[in-house]
Protein backbone atom coordinates (compact mmCIF):
# COMPACT_ATOMS: atom_id res chain seq x y z
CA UNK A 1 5.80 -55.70 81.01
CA UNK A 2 8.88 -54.83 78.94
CA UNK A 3 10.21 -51.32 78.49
CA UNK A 4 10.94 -49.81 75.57
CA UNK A 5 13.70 -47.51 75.60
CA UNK A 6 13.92 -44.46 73.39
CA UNK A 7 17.40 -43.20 72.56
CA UNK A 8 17.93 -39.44 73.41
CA UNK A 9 18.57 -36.34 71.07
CA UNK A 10 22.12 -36.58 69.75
CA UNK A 11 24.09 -33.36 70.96
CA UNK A 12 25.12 -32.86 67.47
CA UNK A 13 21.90 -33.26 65.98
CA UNK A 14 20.67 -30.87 68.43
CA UNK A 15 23.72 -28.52 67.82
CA UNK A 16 22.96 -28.43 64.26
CA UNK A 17 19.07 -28.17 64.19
CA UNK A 18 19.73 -24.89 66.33
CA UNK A 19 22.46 -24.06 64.16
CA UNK A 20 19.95 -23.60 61.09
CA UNK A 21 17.57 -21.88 62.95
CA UNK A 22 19.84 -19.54 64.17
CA UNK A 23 21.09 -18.87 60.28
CA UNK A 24 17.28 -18.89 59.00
CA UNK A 25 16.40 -15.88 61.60
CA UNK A 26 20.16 -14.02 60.76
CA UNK A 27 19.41 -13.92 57.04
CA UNK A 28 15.89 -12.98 57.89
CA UNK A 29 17.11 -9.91 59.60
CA UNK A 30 19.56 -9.50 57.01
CA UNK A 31 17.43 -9.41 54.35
CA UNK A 32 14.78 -6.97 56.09
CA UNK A 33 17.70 -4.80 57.09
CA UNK A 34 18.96 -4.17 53.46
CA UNK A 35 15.01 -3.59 52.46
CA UNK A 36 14.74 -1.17 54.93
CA UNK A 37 17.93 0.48 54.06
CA UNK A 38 17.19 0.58 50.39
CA UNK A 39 13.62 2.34 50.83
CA UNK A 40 14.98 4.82 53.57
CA UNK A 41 17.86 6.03 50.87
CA UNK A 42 15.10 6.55 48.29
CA UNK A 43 13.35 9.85 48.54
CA UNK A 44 9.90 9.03 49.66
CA UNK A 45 8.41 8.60 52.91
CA UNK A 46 6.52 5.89 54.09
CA UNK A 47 3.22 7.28 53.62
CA UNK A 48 3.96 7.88 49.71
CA UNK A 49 5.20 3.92 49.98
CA UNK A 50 1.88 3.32 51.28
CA UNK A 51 0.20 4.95 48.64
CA UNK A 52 2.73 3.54 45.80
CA UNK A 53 1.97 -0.14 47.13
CA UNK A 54 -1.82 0.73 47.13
CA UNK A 55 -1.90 1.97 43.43
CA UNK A 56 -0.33 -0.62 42.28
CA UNK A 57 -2.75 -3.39 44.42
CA UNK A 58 -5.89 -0.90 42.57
CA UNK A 59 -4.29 -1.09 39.12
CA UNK A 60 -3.23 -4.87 39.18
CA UNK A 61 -6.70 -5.29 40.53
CA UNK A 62 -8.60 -3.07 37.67
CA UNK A 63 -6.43 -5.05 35.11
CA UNK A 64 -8.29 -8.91 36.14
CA UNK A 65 -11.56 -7.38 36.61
CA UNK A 66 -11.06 -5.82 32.86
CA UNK A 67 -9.85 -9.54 31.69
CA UNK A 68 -12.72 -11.30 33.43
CA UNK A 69 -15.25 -8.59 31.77
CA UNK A 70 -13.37 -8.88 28.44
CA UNK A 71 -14.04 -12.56 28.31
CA UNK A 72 -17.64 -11.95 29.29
CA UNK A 73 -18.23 -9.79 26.60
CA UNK A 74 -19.07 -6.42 28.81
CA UNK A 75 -16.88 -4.02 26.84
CA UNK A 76 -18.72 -4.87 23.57
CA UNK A 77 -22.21 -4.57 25.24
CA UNK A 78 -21.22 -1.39 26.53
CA UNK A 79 -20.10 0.00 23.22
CA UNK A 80 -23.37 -0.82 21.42
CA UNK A 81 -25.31 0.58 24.66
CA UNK A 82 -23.13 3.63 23.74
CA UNK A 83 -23.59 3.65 19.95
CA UNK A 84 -27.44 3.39 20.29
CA UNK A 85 -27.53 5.95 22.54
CA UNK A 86 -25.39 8.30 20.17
CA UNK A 87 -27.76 7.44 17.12
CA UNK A 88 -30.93 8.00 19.50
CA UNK A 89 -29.41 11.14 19.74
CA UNK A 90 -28.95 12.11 16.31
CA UNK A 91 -25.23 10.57 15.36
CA UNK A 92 -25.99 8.58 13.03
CA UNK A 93 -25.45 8.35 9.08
CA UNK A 94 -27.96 9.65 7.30
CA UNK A 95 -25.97 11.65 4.69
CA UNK A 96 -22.86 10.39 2.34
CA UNK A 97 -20.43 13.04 0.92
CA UNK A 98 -18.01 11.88 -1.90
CA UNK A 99 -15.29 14.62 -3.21
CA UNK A 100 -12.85 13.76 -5.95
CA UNK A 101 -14.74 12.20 -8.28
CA UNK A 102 -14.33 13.10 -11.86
CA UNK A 103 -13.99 10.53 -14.57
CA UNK A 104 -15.59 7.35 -12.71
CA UNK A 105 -19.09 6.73 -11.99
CA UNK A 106 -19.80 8.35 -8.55
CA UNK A 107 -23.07 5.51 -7.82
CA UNK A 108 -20.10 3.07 -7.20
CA UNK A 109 -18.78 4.75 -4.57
CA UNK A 110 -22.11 5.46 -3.20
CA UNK A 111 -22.84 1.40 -3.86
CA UNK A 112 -19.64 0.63 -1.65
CA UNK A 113 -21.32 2.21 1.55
CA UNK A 114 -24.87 2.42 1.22
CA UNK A 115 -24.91 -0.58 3.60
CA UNK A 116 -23.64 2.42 5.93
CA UNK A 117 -26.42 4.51 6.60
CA UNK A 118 -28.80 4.95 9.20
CA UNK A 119 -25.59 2.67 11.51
CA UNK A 120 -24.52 4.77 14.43
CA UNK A 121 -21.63 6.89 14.28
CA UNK A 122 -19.23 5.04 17.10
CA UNK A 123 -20.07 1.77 15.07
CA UNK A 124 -18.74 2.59 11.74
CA UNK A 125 -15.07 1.27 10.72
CA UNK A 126 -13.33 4.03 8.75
CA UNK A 127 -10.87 1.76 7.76
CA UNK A 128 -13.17 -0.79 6.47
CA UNK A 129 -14.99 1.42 4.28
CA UNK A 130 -11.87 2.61 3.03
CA UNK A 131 -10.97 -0.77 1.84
CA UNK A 132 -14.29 -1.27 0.15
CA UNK A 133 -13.28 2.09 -2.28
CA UNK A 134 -9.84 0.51 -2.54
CA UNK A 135 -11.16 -2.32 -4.56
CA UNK A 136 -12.68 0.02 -7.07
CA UNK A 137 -10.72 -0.05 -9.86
CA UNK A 138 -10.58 3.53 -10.64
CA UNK A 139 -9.44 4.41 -6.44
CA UNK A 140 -5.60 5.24 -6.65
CA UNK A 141 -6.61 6.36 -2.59
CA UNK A 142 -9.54 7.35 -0.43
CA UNK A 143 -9.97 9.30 2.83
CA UNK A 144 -13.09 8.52 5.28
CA UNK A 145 -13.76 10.37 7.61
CA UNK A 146 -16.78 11.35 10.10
CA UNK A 147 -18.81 14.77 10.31
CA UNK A 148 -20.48 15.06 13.16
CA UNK A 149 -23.40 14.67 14.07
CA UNK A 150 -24.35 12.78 10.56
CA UNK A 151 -22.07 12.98 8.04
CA UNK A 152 -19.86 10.35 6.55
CA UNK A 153 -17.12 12.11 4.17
CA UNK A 154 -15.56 10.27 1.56
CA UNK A 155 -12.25 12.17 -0.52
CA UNK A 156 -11.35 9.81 -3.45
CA UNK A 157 -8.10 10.30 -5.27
CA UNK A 158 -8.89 8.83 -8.69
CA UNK A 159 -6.07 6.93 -11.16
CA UNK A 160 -5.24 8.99 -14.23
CA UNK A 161 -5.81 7.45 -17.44
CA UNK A 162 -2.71 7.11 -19.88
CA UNK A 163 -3.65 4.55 -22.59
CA UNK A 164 -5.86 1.90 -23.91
CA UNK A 165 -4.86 -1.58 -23.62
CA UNK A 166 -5.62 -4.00 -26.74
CA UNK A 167 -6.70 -7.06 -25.33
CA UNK A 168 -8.36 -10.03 -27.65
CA UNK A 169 -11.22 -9.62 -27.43
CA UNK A 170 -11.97 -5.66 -26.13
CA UNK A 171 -10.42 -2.29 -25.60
CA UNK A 172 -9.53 -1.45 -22.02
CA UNK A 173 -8.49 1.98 -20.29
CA UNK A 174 -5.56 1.93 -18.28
CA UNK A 175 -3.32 3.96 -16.26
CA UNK A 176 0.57 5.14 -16.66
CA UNK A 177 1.24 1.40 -14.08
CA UNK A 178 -0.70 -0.46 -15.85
CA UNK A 179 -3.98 -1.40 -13.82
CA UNK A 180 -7.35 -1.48 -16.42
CA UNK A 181 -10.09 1.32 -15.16
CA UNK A 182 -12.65 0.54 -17.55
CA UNK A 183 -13.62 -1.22 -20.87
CA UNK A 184 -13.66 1.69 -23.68
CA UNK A 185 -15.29 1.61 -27.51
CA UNK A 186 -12.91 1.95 -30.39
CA UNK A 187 -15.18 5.76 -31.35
CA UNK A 188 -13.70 6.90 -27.45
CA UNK A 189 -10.37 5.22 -27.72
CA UNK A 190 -9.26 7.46 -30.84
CA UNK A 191 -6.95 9.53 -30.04
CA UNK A 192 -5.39 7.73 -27.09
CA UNK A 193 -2.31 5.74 -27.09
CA UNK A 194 -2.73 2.17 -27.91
CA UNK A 195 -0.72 -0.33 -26.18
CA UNK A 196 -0.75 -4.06 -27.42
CA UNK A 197 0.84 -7.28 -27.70
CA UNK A 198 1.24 -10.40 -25.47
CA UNK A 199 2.37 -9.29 -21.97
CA UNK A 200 1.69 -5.71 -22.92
CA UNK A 201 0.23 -5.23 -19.76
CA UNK A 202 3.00 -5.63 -17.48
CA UNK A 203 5.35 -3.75 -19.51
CA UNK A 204 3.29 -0.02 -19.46
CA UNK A 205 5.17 1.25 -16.63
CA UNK A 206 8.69 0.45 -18.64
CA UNK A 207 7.21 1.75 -21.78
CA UNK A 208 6.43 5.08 -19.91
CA UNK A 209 10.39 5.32 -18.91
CA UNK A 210 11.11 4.44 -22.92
CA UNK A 211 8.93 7.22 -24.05
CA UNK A 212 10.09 9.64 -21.32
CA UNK A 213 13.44 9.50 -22.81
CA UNK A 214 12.58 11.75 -26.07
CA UNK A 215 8.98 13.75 -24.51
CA UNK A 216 9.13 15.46 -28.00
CA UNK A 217 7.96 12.40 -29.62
CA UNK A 218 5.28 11.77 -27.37
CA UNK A 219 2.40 13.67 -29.20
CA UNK A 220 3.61 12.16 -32.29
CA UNK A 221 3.14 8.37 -31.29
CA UNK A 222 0.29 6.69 -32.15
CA UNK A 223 0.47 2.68 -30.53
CA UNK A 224 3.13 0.69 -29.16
CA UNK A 225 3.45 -2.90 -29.62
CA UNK A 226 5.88 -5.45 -27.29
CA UNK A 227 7.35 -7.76 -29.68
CA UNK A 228 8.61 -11.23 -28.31
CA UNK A 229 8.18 -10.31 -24.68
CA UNK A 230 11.82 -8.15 -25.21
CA UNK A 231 11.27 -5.21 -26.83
CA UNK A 232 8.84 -2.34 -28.29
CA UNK A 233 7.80 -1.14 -31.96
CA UNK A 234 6.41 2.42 -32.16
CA UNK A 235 3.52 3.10 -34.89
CA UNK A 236 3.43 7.47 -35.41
CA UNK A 237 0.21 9.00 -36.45
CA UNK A 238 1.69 8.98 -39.71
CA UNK A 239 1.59 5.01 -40.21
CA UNK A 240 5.55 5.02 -39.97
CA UNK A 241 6.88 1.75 -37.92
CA UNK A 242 9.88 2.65 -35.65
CA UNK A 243 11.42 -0.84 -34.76
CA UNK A 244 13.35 0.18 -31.02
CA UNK A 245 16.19 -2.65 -29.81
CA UNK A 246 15.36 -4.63 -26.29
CA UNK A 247 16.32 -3.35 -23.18
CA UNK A 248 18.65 -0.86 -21.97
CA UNK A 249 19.54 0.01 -25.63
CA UNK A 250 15.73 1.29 -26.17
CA UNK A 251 15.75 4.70 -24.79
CA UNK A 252 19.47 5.67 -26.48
CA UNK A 253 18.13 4.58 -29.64
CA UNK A 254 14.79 6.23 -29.18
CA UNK A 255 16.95 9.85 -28.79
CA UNK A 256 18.61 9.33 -31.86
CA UNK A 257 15.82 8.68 -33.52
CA UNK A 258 14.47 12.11 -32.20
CA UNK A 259 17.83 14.00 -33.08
CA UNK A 260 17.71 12.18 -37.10
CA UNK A 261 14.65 13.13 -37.43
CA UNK A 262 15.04 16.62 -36.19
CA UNK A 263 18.02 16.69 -38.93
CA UNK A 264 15.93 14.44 -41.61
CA UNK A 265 12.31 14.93 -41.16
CA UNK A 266 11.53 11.10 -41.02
CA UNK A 267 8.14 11.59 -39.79
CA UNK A 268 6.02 12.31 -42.62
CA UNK A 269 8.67 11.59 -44.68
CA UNK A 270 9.28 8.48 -47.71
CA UNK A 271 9.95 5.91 -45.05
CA UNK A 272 7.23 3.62 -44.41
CA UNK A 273 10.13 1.87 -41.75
CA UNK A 274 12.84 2.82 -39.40
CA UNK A 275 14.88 0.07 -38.14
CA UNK A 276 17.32 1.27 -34.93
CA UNK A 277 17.73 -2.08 -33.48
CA UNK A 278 21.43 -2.20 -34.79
CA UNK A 279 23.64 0.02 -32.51
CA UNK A 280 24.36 3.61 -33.91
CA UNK A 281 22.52 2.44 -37.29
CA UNK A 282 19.24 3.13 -38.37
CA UNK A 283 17.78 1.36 -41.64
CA UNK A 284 15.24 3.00 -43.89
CA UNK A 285 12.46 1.00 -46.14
CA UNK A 286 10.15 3.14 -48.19
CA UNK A 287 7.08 1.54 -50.08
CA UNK A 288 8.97 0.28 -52.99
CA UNK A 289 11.55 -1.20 -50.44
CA UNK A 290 14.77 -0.11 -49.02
CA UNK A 291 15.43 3.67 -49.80
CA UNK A 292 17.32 4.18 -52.46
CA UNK A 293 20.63 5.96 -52.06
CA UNK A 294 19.76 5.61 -48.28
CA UNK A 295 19.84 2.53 -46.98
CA UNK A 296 21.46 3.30 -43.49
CA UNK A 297 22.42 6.25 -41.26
CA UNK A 298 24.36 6.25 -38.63
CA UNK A 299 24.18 7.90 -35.07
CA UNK A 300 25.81 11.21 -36.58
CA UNK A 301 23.11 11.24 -39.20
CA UNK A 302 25.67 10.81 -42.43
């Protein structure tokens, strides 16, 4: 029978095999030696490492189990074992306060969490009832809040109303920014400011600055009107049209106005008309046309 001859280890092979090895354990040690080192120098001993290592195995632990349950649903099954227990218990809604009401109708707010009662406390949202009053249009802000054992408290901070808004085809209340409250009749809009013409709207906020610029006037003015999307036209209680220029140049034009008239008595005067859309002029037409022997004054008044 033939032989088969196997060829022996190399001595370098060998050398180097037990070369590695001989690296492997010297890094090993290394490696453990600078550990060892570095938790020595710190100021714990190793029964606080043991406890350090073993709070941190509980915690990373606690946090899986708490992703497994959270999957599973167990957190929300305990919270509405916890709310029915509460309401068993008495916490639950069975009474609605609402504070700060004083022009709108307080059934709305009433309306916007009736759905509310008799829910246990722990399951009510605060923050989505508050954004049920929020879509009220008279609700500048509102504050919910909980009163033990059975109380759910509602503070409403109501818009102020500044004007009425002249729409085509109705009369609408709205506030100094512009937002409509409520529809109003023509008998309980006397009285208030009127504000119309296309894209009147969006311009009450800027037509509060214009007016702001001569307060004395205020009581005095009787509608606005935006003319060509650019600029306003005043109507006084007296019927007199004071025709403002666009822009910037509005509230200059509207104090000089205030300091002619203080020096001229144009309101209530013979002009039907005041024109002050020319720069430091104002024109003048009375019923029978321009004024005679006053056709223009300038910013001085002459």
């Amino acid at each position: 029978m033939a032989k088969v001859k196997r060829k022996p280890t190399g001595v370098r092979r060998s050398a180097a095999a037990q070369n590695r090895s001989q690296k492997a354990r010297a890094a090993k040690r290394h490696t453990s030696g600078l550990l060892d080192r570095a938790m020595a120098a710190l100021p714990f001993t190793e029964e606080q490492w043991h406890k350090f290592f073993l709070f941190v195995i509980i915690v990373a632990g606690a946090g899986i189990a708490w992703t497994i349950a959270s999957y599973a649903g167990v957190p929300e099954l305990a919270r509405t074992e916890l709310a029915k227990s509460a309401s068993r218990s008495g916490f639950e809604v069975s009474r609605v306060r609402v504070s700060g009401v004083e022009r709108m109708n307080e059934q709305l707010v009433y309306e916007r969490v009736l759905s509310e009662r008799d829910r246990p406390m722990p399951l009510i949202e605060l923050e989505d009832v508050r954004e049920r009053l929020l879509e009220l249009p008279w609700v500048a802000d509102a504050r919910v809040s909980r009163q033990l054992p059975d109380t759910l408290k509602i503070d409403i901070v109501e818009r102020v109303p500044h004007a009425v808004l002249k729409r085509p085809d109705r009369l609408v209340l709205i506030d100094r920014e512009g937002n409509a409250l409520e529809p109003i009749s023509a008998e309980n809009a006397e009285g208030k400011l009127l504000i119309e013409g296309p894209g009147a709207a969006r311009q009450v906020e800027e037509l509060g600055r214009l007016l702001d610029a001569a307060p004395a006037l205020k009581p005095q003015i009787a509608s606005a009107e935006w003319v060509g999307n650019r600029r306003w036209n005043l109507t006084f209680k007296t019927g007199q049209l004071l025709a403002l220029p666009e822009g910037d140049l509005g509230p200059p034009a509207l104090v000089k106005f205030a300091q002619l008239d203080g020096m001229h008595r144009l309101i209530g005067g013979k002009p039907i008309a005041i024109d002050m859309r020319v720069p430091d002029r104002a024109y003048l037409r009375c019923e029978e046309g321009p004024c005679p022997k006053q056709m223009a004054l300038n910013g001085r008044g002459e």
